[in-house]
Protein backbone atom coordinates (compact mmCIF):
# COMPACT_ATOMS: atom_id res chain seq x y z
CA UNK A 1 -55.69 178.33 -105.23
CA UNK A 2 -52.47 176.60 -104.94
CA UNK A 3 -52.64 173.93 -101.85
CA UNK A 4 -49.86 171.68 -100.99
CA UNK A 5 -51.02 167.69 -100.02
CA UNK A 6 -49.12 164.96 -98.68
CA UNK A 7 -49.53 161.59 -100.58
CA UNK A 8 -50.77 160.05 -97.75
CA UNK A 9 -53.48 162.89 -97.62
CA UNK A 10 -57.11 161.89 -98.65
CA UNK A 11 -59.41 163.75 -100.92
CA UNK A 12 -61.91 164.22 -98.38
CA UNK A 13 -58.65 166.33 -96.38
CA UNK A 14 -57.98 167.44 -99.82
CA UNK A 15 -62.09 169.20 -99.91
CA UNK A 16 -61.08 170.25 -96.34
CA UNK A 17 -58.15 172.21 -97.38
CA UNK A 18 -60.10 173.92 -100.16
CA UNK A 19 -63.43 174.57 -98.08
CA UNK A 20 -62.40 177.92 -96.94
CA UNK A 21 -61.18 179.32 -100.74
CA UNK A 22 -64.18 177.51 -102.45
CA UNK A 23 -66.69 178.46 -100.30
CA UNK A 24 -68.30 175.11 -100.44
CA UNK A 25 -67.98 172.29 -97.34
CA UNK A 26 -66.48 169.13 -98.21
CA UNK A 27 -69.54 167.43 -98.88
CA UNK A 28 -70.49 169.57 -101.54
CA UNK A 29 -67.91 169.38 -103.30
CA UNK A 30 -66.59 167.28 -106.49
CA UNK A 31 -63.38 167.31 -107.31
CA UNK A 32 -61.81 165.84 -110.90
CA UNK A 33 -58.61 165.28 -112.56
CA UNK A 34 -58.96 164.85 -116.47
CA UNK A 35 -62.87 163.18 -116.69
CA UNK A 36 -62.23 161.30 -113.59
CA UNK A 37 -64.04 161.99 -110.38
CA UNK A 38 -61.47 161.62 -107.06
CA UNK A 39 -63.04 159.48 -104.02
CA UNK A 40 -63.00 161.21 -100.91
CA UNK A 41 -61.52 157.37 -99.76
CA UNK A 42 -58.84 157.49 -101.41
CA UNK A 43 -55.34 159.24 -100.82
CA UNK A 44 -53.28 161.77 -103.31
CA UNK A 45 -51.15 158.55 -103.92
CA UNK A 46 -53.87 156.50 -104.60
CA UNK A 47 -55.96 158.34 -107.25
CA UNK A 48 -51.75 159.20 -108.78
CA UNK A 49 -51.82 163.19 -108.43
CA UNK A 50 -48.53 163.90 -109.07
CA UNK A 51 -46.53 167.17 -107.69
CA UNK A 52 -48.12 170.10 -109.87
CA UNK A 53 -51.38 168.28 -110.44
CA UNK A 54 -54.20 170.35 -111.70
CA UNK A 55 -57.79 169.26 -110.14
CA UNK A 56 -60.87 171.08 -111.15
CA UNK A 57 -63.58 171.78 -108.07
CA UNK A 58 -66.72 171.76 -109.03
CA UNK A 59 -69.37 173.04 -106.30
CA UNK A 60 -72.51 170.98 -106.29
CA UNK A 61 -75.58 172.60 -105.21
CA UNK A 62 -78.23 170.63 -103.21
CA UNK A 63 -81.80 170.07 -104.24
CA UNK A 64 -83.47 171.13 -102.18
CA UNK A 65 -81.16 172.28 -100.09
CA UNK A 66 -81.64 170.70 -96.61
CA UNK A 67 -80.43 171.00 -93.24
CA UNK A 68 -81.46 167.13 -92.72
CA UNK A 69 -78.70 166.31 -95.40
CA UNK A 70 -75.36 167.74 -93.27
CA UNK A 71 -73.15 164.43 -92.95
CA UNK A 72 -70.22 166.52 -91.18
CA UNK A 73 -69.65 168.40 -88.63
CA UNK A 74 -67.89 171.16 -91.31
CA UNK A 75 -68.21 175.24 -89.78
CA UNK A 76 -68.58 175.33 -93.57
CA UNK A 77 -72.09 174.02 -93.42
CA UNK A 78 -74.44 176.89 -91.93
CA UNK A 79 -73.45 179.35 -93.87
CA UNK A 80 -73.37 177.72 -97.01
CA UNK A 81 -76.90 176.29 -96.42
CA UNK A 82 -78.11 179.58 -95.56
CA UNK A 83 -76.76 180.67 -98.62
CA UNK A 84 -78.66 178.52 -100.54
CA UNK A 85 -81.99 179.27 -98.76
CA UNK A 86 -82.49 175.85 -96.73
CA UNK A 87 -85.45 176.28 -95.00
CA UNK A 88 -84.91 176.87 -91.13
CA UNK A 89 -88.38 175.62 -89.94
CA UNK A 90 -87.79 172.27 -92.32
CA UNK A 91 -88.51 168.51 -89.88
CA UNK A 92 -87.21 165.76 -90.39
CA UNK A 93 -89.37 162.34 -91.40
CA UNK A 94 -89.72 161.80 -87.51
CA UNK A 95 -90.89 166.05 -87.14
CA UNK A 96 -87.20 166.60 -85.67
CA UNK A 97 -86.02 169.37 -85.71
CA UNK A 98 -82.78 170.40 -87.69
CA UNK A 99 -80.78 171.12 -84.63
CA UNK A 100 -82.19 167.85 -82.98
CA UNK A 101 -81.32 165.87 -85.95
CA UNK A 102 -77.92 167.58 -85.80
CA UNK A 103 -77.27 166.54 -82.12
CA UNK A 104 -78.55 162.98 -82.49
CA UNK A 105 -75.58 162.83 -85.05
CA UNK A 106 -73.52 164.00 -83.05
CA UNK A 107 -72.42 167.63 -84.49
């Protein structure tokens, strides 16, 4: 899809913007221009995307696919995860649970 940045965006706003279309959260998401990989750090300006840039999106799968591995607090996660069969009785290393390990980060 067609999305129209700011230069002072960042790629991580950039994965944000293209959650929804790609069905994939931000975190599991790659995105390239040429053989380059962009930094979510990083702003449009910074990693020179020009007006009419093409970027390729590649979805990255996890493995295994874990609740314990969510590092946002992206609506995109749950169903994406379920998706991808994480297991919902899966503890953490100290037997948390996924919604306790969710809280204790905050989400």
């Amino acid at each position: 899809p067609d999305v129209f940045v700011r230069p002072s965006q960042s790629i991580l706003e950039v994965k944000r913007l293209l959650s929804t279309a790609s069905g994939a959260p931000a975190q599991f998401q790659r995105l390239l221009f040429g053989s380059r990989a962009l930094s979510d750090r990083e702003t449009v300006a910074r990693e020179q995307l020009n007006d009419g840039a093409q970027i390729l999106l590649v979805k990255v799968l996890p493995d295994p696919p874990s609740w314990l591995a969510m590092e946002d607090d992206d609506a995109m996660l749950v169903p994406f995860l379920l998706g991808c069969r994480a297991d919902l009785a899966e503890r953490g290393s100290r037997n948390e649970s996924a919604l306790i390990h969710a809280a204790s980060r905050g989400f």
